[in-house]
PDB file of N, CA and C in Angstrom:
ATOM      1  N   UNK A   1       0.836  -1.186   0.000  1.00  0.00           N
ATOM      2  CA  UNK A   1       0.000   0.000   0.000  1.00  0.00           C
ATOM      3  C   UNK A   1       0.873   1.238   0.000  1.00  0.00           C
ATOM      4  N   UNK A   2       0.111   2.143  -0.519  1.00  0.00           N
ATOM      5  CA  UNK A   2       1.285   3.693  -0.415  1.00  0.00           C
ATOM      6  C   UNK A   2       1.040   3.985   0.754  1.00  0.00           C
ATOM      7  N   UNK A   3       1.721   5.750   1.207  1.00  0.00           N
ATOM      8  CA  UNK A   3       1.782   6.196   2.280  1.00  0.00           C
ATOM      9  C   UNK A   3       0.388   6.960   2.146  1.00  0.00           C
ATOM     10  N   UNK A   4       0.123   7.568   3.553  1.00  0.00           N
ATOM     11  CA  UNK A   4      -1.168   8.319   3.222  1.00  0.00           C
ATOM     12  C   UNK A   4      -1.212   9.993   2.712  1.00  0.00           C
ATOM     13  N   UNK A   5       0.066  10.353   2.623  1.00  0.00           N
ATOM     14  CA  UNK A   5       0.499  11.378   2.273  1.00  0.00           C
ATOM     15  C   UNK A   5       0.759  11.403   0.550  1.00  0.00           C
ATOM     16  N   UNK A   6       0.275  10.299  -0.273  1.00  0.00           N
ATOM     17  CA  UNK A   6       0.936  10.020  -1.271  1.00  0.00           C
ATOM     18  C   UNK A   6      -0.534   9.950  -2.635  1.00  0.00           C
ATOM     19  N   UNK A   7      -0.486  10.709  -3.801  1.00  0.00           N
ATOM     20  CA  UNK A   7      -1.828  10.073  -4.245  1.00  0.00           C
ATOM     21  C   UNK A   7      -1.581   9.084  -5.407  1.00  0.00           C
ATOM     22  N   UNK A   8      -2.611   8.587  -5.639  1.00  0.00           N
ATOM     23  CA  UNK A   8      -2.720   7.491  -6.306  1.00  0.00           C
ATOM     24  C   UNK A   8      -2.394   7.537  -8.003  1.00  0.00           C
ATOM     25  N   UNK A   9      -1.543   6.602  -8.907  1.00  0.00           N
ATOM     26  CA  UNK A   9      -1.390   7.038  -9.918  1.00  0.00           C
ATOM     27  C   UNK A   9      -2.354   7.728 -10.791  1.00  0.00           C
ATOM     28  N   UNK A  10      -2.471   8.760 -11.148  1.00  0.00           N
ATOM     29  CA  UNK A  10      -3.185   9.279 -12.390  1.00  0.00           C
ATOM     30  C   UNK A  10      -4.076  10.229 -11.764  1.00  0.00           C
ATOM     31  N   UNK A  11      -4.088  10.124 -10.427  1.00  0.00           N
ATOM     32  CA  UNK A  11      -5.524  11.035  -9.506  1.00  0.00           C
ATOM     33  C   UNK A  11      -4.957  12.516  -9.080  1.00  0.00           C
ATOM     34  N   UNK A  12      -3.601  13.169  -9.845  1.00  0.00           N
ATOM     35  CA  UNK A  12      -3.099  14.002  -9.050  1.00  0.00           C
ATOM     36  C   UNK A  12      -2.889  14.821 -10.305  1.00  0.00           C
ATOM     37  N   UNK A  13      -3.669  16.128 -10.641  1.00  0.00           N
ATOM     38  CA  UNK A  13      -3.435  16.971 -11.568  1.00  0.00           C
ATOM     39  C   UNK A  13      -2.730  18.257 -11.477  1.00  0.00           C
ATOM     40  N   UNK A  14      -1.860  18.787 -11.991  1.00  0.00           N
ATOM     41  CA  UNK A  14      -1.557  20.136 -11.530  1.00  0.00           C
ATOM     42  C   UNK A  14      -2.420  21.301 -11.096  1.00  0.00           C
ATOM     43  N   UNK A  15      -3.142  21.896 -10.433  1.00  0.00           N
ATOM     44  CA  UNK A  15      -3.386  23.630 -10.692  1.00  0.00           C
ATOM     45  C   UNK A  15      -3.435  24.281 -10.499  1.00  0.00           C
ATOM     46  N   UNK A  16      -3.283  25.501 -11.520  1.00  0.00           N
ATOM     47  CA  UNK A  16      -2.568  26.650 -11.561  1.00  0.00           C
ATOM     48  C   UNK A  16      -3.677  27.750 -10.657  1.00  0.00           C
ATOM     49  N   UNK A  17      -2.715  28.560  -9.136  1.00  0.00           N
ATOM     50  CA  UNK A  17      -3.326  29.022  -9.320  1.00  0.00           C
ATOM     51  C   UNK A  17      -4.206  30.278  -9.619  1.00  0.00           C
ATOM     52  N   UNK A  18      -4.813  30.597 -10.745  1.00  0.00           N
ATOM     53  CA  UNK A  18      -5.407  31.734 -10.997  1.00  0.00           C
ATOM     54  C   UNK A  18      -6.753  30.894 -11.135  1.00  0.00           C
ATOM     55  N   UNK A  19      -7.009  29.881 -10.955  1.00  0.00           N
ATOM     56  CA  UNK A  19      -8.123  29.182 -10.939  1.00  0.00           C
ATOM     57  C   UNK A  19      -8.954  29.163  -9.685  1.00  0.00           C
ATOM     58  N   UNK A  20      -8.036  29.291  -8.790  1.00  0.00           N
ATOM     59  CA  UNK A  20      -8.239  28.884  -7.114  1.00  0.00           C
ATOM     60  C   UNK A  20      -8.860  30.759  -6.560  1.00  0.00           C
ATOM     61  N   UNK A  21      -8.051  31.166  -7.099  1.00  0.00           N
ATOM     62  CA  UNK A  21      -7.801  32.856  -6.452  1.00  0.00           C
ATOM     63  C   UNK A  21      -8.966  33.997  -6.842  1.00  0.00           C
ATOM     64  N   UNK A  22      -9.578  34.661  -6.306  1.00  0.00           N
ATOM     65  CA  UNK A  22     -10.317  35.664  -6.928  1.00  0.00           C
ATOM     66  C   UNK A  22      -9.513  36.666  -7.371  1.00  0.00           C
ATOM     67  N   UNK A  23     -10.227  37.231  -8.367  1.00  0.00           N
ATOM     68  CA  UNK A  23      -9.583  38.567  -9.461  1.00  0.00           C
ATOM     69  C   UNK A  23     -10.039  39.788  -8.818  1.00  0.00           C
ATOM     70  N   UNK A  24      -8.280  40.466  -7.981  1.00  0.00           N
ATOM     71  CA  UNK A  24      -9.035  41.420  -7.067  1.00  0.00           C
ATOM     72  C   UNK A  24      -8.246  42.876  -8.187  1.00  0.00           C
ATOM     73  N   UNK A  25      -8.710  43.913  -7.695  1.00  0.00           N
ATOM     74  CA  UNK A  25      -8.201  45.273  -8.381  1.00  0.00           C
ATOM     75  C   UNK A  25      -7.656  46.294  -7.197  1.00  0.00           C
ATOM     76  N   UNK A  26      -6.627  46.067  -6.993  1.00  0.00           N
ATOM     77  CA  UNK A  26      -6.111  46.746  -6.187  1.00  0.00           C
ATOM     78  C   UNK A  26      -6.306  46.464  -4.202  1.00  0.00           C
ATOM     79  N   UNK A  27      -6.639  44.839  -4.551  1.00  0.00           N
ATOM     80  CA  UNK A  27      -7.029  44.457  -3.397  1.00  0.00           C
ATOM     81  C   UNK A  27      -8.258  44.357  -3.065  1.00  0.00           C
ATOM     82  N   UNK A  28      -9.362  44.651  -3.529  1.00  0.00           N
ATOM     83  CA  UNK A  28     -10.840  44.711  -3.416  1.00  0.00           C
ATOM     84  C   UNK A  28     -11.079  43.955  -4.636  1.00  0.00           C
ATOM     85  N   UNK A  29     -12.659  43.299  -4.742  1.00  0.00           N
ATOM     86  CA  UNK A  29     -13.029  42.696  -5.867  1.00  0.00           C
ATOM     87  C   UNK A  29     -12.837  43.493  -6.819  1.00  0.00           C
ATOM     88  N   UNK A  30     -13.004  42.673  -8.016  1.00  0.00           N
ATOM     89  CA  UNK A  30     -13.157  43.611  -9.452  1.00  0.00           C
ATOM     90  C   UNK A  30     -14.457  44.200  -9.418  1.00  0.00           C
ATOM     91  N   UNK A  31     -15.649  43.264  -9.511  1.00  0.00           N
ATOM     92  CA  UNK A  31     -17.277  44.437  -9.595  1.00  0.00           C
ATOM     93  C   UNK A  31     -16.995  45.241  -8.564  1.00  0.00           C
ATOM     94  N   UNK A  32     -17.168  45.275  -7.559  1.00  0.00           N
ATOM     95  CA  UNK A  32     -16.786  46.204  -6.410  1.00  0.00           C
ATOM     96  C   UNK A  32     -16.031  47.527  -6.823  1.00  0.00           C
ATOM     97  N   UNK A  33     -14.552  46.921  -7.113  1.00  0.00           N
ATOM     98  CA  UNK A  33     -13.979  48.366  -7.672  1.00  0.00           C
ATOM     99  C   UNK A  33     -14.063  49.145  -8.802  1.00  0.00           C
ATOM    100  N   UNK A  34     -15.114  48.568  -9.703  1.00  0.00           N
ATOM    101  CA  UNK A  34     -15.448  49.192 -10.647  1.00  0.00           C
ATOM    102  C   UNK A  34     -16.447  50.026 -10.366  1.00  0.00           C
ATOM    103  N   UNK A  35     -17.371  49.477  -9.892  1.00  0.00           N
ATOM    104  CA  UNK A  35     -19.270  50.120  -9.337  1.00  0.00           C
ATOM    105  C   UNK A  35     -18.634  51.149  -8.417  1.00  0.00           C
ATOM    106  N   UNK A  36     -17.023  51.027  -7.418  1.00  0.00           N
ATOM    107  CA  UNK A  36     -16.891  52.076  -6.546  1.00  0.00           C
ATOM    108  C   UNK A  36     -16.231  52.962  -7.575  1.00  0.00           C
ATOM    109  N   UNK A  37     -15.799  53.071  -8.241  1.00  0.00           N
ATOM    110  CA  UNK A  37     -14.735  53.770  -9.486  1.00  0.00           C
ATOM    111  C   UNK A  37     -15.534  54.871 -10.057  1.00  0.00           C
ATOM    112  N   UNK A  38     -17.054  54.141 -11.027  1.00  0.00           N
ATOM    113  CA  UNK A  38     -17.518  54.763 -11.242  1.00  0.00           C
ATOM    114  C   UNK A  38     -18.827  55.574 -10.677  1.00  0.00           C
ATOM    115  N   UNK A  39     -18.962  54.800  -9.708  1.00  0.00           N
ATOM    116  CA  UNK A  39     -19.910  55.929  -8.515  1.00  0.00           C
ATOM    117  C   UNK A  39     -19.022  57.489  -8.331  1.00  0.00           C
ATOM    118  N   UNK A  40     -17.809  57.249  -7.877  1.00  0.00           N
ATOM    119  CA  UNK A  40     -17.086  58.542  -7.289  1.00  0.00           C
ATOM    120  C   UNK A  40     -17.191  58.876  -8.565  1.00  0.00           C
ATOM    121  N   UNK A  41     -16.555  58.570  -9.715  1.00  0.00           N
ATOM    122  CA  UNK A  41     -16.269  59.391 -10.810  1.00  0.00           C
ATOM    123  C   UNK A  41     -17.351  59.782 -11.450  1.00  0.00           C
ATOM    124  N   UNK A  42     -18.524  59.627 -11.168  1.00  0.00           N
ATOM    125  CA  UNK A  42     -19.815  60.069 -11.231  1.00  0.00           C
ATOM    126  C   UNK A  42     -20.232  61.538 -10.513  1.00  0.00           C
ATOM    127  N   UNK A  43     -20.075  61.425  -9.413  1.00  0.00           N
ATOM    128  CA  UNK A  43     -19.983  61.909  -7.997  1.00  0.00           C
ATOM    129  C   UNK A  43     -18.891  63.134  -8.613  1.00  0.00           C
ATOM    130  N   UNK A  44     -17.472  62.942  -8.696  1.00  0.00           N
ATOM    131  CA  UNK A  44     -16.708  63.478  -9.347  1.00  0.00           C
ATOM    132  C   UNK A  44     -16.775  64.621 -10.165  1.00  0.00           C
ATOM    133  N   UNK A  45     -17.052  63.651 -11.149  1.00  0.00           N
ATOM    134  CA  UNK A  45     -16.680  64.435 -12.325  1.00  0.00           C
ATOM    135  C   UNK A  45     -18.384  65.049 -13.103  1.00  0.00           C
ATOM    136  N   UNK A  46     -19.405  64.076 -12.744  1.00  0.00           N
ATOM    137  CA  UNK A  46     -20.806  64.644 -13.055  1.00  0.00           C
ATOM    138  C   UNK A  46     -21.149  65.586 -12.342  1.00  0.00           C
ATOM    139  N   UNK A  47     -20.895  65.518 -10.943  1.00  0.00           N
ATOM    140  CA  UNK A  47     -21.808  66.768 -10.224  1.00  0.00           C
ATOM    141  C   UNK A  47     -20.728  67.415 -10.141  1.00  0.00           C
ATOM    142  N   UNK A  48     -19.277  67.036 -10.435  1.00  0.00           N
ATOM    143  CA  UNK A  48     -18.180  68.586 -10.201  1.00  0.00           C
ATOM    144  C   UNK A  48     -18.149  68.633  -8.559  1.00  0.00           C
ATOM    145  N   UNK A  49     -18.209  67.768  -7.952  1.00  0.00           N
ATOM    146  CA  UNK A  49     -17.886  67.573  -6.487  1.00  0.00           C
ATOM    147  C   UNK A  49     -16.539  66.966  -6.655  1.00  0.00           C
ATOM    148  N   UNK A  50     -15.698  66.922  -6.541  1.00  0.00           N
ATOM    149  CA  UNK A  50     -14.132  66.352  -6.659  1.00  0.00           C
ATOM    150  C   UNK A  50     -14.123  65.608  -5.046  1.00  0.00           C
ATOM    151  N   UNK A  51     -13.940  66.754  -4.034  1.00  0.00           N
ATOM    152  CA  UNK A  51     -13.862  66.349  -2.449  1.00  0.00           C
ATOM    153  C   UNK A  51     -14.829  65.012  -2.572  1.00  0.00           C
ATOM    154  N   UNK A  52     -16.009  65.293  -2.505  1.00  0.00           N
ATOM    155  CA  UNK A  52     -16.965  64.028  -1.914  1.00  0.00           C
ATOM    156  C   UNK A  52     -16.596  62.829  -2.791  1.00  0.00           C
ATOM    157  N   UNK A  53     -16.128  63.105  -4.035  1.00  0.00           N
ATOM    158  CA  UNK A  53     -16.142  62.225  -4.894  1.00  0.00           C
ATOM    159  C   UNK A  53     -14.704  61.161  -4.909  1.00  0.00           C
ATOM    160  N   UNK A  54     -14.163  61.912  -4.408  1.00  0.00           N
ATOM    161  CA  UNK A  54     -12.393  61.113  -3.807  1.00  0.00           C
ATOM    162  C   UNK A  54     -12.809  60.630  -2.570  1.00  0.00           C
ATOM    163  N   UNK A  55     -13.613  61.024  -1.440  1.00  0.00           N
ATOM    164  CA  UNK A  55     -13.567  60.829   0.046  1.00  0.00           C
ATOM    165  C   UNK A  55     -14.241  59.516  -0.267  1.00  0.00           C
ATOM    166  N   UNK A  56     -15.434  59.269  -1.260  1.00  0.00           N
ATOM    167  CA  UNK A  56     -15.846  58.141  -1.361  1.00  0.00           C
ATOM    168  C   UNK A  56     -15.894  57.112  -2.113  1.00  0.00           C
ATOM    169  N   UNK A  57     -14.638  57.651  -3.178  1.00  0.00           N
ATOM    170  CA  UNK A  57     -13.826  56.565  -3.486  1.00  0.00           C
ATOM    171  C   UNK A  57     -12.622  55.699  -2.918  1.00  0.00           C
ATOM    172  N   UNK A  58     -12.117  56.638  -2.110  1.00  0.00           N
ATOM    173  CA  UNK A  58     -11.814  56.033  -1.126  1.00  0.00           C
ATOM    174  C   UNK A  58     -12.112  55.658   0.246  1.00  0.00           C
ATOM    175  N   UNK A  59     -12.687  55.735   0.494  1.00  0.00           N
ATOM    176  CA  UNK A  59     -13.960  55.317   1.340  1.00  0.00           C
ATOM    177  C   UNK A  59     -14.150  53.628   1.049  1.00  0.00           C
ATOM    178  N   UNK A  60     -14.793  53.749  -0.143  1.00  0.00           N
ATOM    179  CA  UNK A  60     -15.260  52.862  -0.842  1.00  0.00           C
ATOM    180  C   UNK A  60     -14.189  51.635  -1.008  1.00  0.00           C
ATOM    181  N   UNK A  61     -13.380  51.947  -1.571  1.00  0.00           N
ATOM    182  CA  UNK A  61     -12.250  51.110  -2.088  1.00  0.00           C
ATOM    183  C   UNK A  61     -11.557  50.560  -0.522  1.00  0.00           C
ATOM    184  N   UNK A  62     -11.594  51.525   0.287  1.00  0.00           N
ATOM    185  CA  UNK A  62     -10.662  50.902   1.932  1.00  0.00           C
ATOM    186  C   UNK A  62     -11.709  49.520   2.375  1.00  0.00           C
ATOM    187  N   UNK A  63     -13.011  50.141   2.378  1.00  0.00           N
ATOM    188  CA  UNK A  63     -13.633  48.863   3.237  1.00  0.00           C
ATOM    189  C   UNK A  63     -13.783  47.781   1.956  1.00  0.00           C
ATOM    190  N   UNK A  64     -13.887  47.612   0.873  1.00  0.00           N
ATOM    191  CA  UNK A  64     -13.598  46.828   0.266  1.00  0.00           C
ATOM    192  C   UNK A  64     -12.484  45.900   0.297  1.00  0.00           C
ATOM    193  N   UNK A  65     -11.574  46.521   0.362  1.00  0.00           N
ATOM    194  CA  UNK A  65     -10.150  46.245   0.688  1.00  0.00           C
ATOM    195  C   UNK A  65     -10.187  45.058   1.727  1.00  0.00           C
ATOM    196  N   UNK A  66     -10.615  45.642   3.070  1.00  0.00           N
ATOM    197  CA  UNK A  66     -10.853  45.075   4.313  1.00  0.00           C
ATOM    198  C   UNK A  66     -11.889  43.814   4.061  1.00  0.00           C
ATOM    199  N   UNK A  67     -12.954  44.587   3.424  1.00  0.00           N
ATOM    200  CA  UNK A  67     -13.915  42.935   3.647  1.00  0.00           C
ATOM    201  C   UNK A  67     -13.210  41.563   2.649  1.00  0.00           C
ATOM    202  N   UNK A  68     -12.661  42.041   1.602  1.00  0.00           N
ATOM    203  CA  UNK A  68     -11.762  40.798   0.643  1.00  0.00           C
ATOM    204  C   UNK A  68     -10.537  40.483   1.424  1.00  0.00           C
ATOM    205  N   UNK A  69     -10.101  41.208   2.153  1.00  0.00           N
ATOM    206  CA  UNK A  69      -8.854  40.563   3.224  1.00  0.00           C
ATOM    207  C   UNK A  69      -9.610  39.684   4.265  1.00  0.00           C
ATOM    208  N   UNK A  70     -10.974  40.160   5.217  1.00  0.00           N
ATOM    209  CA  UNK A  70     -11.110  38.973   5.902  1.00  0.00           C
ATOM    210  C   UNK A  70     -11.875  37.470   4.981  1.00  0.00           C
ATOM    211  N   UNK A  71     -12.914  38.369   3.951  1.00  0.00           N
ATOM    212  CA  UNK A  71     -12.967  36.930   2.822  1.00  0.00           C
ATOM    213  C   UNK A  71     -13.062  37.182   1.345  1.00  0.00           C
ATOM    214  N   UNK A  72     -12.225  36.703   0.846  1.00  0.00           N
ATOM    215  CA  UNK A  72     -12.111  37.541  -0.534  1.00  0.00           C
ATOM    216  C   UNK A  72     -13.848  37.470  -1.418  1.00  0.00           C
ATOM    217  N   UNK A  73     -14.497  36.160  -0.946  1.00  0.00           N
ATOM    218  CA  UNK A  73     -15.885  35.983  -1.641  1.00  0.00           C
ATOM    219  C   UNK A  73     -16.998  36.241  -1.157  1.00  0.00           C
ATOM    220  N   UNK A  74     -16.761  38.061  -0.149  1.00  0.00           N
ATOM    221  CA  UNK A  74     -17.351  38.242   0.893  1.00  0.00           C
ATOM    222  C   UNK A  74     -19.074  39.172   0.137  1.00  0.00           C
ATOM    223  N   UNK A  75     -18.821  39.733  -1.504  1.00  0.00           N
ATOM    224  CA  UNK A  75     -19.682  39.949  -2.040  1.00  0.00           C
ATOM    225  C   UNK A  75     -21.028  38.912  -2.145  1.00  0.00           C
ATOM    226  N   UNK A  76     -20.411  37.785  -2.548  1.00  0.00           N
ATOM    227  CA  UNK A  76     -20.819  36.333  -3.323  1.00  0.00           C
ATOM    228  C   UNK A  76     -21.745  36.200  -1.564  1.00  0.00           C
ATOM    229  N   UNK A  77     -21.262  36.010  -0.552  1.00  0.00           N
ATOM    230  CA  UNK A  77     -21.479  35.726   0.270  1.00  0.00           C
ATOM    231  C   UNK A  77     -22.867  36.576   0.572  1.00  0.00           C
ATOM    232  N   UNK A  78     -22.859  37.946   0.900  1.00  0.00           N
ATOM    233  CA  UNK A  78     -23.253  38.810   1.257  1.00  0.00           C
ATOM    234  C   UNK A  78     -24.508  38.946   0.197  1.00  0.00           C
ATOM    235  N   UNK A  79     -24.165  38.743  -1.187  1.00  0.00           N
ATOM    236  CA  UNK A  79     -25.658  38.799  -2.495  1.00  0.00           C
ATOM    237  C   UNK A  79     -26.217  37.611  -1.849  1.00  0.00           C
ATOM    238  N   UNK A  80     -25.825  36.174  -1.226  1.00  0.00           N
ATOM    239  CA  UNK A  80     -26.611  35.229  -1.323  1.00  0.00           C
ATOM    240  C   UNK A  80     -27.129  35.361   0.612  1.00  0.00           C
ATOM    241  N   UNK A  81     -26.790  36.312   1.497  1.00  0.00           N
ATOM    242  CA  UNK A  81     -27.333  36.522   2.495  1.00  0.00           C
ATOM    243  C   UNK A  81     -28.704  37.347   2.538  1.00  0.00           C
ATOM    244  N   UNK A  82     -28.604  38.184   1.564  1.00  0.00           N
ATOM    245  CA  UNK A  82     -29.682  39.017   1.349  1.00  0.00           C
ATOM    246  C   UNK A  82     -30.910  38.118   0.616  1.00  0.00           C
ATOM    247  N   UNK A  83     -30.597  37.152  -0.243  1.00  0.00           N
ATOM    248  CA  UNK A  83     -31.437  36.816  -0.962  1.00  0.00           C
ATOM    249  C   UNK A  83     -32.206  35.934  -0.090  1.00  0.00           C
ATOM    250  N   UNK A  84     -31.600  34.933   0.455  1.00  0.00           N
ATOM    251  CA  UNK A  84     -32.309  34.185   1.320  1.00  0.00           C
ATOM    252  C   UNK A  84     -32.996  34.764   2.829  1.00  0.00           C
ATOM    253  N   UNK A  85     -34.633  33.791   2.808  1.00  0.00           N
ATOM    254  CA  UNK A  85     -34.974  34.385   3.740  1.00  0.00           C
ATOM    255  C   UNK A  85     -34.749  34.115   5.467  1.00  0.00           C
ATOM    256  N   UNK A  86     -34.659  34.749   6.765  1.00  0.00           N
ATOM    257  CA  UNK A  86     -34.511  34.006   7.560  1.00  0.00           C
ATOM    258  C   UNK A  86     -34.950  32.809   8.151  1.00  0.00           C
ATOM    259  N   UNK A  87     -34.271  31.915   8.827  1.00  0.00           N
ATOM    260  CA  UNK A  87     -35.213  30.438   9.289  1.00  0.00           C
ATOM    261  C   UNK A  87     -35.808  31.057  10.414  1.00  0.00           C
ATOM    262  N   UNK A  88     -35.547  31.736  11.571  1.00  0.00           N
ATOM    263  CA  UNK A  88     -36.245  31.679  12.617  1.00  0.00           C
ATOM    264  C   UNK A  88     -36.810  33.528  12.677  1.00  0.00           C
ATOM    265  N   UNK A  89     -38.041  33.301  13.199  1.00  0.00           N
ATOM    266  CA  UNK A  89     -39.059  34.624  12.809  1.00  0.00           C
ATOM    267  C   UNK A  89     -38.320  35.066  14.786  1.00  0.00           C
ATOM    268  N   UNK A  90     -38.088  35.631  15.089  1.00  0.00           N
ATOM    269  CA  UNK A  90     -37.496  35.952  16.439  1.00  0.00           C
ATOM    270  C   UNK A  90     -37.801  37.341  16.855  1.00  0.00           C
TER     271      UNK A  90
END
């Protein structure tokens, strides 16, 4: 018998990973930093607010930052918390 540390011929594939990893932009998700990108630059450059429009792009982009550092699939998570309803009426 092999060791148990060992796998079995043919059952052991390489992969690479960018398969495993989420696609972040500067450390925050990609939708995230885009929807925050162009909110401020909305904010920005449409209403000609510059201040509010930097404070909450970065704003935006920090806690992003933070929630993909404690889980990078914390969007994914968070769309499918909202959707579902609670089990206990409390």
């Amino acid at each position: 018998m092999s060791a148990p540390d060992t796998f079995a011929a043919g059952f052991e594939v390489p992969l690479h990973r960018s398969l495993t990893e989420p696609i972040l932009l500067g450390g925050a998700p990609r939708t995230v930093a885009i929807a925050n990108g162009t909110l401020a630059a909305a904010v920005g450059l449409g209403l000609q607010l510059w201040i509010p429009g930097v404070v909450l792009w970065v704003a935006g982009h920090s806690l992003a930052v933070w929630g993909a550092r404690v889980d990078p699939q914390f969007m994914q998570v968070f769309a499918r918390h909202i959707k579902h309803k609670p089990l206990l009426d409390v």
